[in-house]
N, C-alpha and C. Protein backbone atom coordinates (compact mmCIF):
# COMPACT_ATOMS: atom_id res chain seq x y z
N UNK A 1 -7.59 -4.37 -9.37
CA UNK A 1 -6.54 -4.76 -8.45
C UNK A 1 -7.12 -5.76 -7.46
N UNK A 2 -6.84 -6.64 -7.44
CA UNK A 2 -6.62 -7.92 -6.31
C UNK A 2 -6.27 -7.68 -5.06
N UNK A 3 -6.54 -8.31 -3.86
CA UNK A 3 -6.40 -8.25 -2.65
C UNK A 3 -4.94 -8.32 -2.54
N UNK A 4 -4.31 -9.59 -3.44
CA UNK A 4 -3.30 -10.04 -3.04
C UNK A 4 -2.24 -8.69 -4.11
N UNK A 5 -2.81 -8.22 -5.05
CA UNK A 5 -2.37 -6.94 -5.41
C UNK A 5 -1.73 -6.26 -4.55
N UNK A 6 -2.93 -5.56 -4.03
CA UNK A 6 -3.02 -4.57 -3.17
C UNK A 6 -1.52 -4.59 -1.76
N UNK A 7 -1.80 -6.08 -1.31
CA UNK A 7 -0.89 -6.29 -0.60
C UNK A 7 0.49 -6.04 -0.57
N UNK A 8 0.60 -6.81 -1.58
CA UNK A 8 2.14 -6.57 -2.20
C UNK A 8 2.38 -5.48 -2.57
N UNK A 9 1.68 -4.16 -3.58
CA UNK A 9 1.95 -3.27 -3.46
C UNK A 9 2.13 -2.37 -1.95
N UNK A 10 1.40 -2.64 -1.22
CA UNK A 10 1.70 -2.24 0.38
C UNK A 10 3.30 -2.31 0.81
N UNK A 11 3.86 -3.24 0.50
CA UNK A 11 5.30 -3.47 1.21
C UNK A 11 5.93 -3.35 -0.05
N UNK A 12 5.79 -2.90 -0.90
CA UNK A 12 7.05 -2.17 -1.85
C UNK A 12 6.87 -0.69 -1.38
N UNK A 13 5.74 -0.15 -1.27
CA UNK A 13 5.69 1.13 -0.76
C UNK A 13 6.13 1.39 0.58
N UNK A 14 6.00 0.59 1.79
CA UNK A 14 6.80 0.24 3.08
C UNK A 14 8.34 0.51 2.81
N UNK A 15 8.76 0.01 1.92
CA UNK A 15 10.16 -0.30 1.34
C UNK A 15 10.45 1.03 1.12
N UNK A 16 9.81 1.61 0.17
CA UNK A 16 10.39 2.76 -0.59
C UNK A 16 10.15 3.85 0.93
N UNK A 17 9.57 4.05 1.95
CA UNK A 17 9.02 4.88 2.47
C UNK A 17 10.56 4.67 3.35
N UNK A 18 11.07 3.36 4.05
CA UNK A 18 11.74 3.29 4.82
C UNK A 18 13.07 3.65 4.52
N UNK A 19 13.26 3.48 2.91
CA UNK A 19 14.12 4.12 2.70
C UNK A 19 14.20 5.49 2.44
N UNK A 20 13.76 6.05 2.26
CA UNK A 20 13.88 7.11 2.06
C UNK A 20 13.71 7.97 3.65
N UNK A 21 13.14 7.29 4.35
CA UNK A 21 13.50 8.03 6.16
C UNK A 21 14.97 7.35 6.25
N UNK A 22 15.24 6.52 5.92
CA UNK A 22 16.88 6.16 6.34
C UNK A 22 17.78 6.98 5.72
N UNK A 23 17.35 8.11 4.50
CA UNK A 23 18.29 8.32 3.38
C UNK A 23 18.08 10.04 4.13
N UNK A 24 17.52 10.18 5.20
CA UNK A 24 16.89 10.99 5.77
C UNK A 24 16.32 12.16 4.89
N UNK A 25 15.42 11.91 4.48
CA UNK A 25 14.24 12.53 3.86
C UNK A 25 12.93 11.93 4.23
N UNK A 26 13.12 12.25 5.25
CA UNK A 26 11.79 12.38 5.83
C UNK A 26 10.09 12.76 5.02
N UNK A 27 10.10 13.82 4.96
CA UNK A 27 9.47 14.24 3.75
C UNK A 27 8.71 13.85 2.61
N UNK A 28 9.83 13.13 2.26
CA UNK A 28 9.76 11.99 1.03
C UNK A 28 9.41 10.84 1.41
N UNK A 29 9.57 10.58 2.66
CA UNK A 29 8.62 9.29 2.83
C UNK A 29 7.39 9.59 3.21
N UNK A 30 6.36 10.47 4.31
CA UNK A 30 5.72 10.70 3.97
C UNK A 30 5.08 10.90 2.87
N UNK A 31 5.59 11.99 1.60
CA UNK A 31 4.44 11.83 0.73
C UNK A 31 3.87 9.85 -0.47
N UNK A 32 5.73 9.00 0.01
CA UNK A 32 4.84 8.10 -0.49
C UNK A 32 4.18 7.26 0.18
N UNK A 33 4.49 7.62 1.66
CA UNK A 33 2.80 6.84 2.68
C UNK A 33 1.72 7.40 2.64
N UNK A 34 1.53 8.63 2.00
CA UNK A 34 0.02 9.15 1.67
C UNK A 34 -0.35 8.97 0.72
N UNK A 35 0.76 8.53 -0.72
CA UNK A 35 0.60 8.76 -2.16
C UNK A 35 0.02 7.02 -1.76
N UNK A 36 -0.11 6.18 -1.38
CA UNK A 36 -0.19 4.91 -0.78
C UNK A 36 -1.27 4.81 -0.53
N UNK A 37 -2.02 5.17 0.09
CA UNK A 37 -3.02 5.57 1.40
C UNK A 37 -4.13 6.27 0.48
N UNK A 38 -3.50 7.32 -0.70
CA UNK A 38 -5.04 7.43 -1.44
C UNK A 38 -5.23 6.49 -2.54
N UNK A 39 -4.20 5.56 -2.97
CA UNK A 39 -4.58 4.67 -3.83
C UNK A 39 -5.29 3.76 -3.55
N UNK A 40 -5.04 3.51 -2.09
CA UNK A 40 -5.52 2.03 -1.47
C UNK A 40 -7.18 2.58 -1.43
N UNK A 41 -7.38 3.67 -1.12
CA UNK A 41 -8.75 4.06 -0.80
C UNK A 41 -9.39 4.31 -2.34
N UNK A 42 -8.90 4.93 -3.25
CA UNK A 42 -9.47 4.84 -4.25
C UNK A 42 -9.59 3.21 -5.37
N UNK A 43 -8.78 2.35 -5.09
CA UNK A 43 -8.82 1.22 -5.38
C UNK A 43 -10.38 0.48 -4.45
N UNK A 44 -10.42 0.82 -3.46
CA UNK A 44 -11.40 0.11 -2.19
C UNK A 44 -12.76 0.63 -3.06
N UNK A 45 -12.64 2.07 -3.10
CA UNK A 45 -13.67 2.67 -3.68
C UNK A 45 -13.99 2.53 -4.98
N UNK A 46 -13.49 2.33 -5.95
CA UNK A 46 -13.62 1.89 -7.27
C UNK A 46 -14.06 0.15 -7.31
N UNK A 47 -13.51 -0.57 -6.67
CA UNK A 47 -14.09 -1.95 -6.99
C UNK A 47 -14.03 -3.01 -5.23
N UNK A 48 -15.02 -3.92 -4.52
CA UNK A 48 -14.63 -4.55 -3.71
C UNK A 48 -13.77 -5.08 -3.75
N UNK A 49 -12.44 -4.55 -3.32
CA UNK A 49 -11.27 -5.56 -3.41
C UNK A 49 -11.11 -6.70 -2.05
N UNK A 50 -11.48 -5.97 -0.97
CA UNK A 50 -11.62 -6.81 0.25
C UNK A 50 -12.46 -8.43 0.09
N UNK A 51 -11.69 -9.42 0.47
CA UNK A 51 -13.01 -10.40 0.61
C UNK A 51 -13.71 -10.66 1.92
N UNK A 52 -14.78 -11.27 1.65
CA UNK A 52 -15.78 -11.42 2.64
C UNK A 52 -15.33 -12.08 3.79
N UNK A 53 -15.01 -13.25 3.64
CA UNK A 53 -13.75 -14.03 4.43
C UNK A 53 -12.60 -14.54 4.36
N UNK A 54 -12.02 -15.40 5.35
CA UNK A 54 -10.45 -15.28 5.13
C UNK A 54 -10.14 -15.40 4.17
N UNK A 55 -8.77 -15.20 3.66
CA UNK A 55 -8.20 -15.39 2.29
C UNK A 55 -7.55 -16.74 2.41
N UNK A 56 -7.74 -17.91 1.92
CA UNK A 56 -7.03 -19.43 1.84
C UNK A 56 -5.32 -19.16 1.97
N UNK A 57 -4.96 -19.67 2.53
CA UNK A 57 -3.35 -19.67 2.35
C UNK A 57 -3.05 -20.39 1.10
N UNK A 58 -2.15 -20.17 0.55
CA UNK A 58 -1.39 -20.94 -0.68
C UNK A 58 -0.33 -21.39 -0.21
């Protein structure tokens, strides 16, 4: 997974989280801001996805 991966998966999961507090299930958004939160860390931990410096704009 790619930085710019990673990213984008970030705000589909934002998405899904916000909806689902709007749909009031609370609950349910939590578990997919944690289900989030251990991927990102096991992604970090499995390969350097971070770069060293800035990322170039496109």
């Amino acid at each position: 997974m790619t930085y710019r991966e990673l990213y984008f998966h970030l705000f589909g999961v934002i998405e899904d989280a916000v909806d689902a507090f709007e749909a009031g299930q609370g609950i349910r958004g939590m578990q997919v801001l944690l289900e989030a939160l251990r991927d990102g860390e096991e992604a970090h931990m499995n390969q350097d996805i971070l770069p060293d410096g800035p990322v170039p704009e496109t």
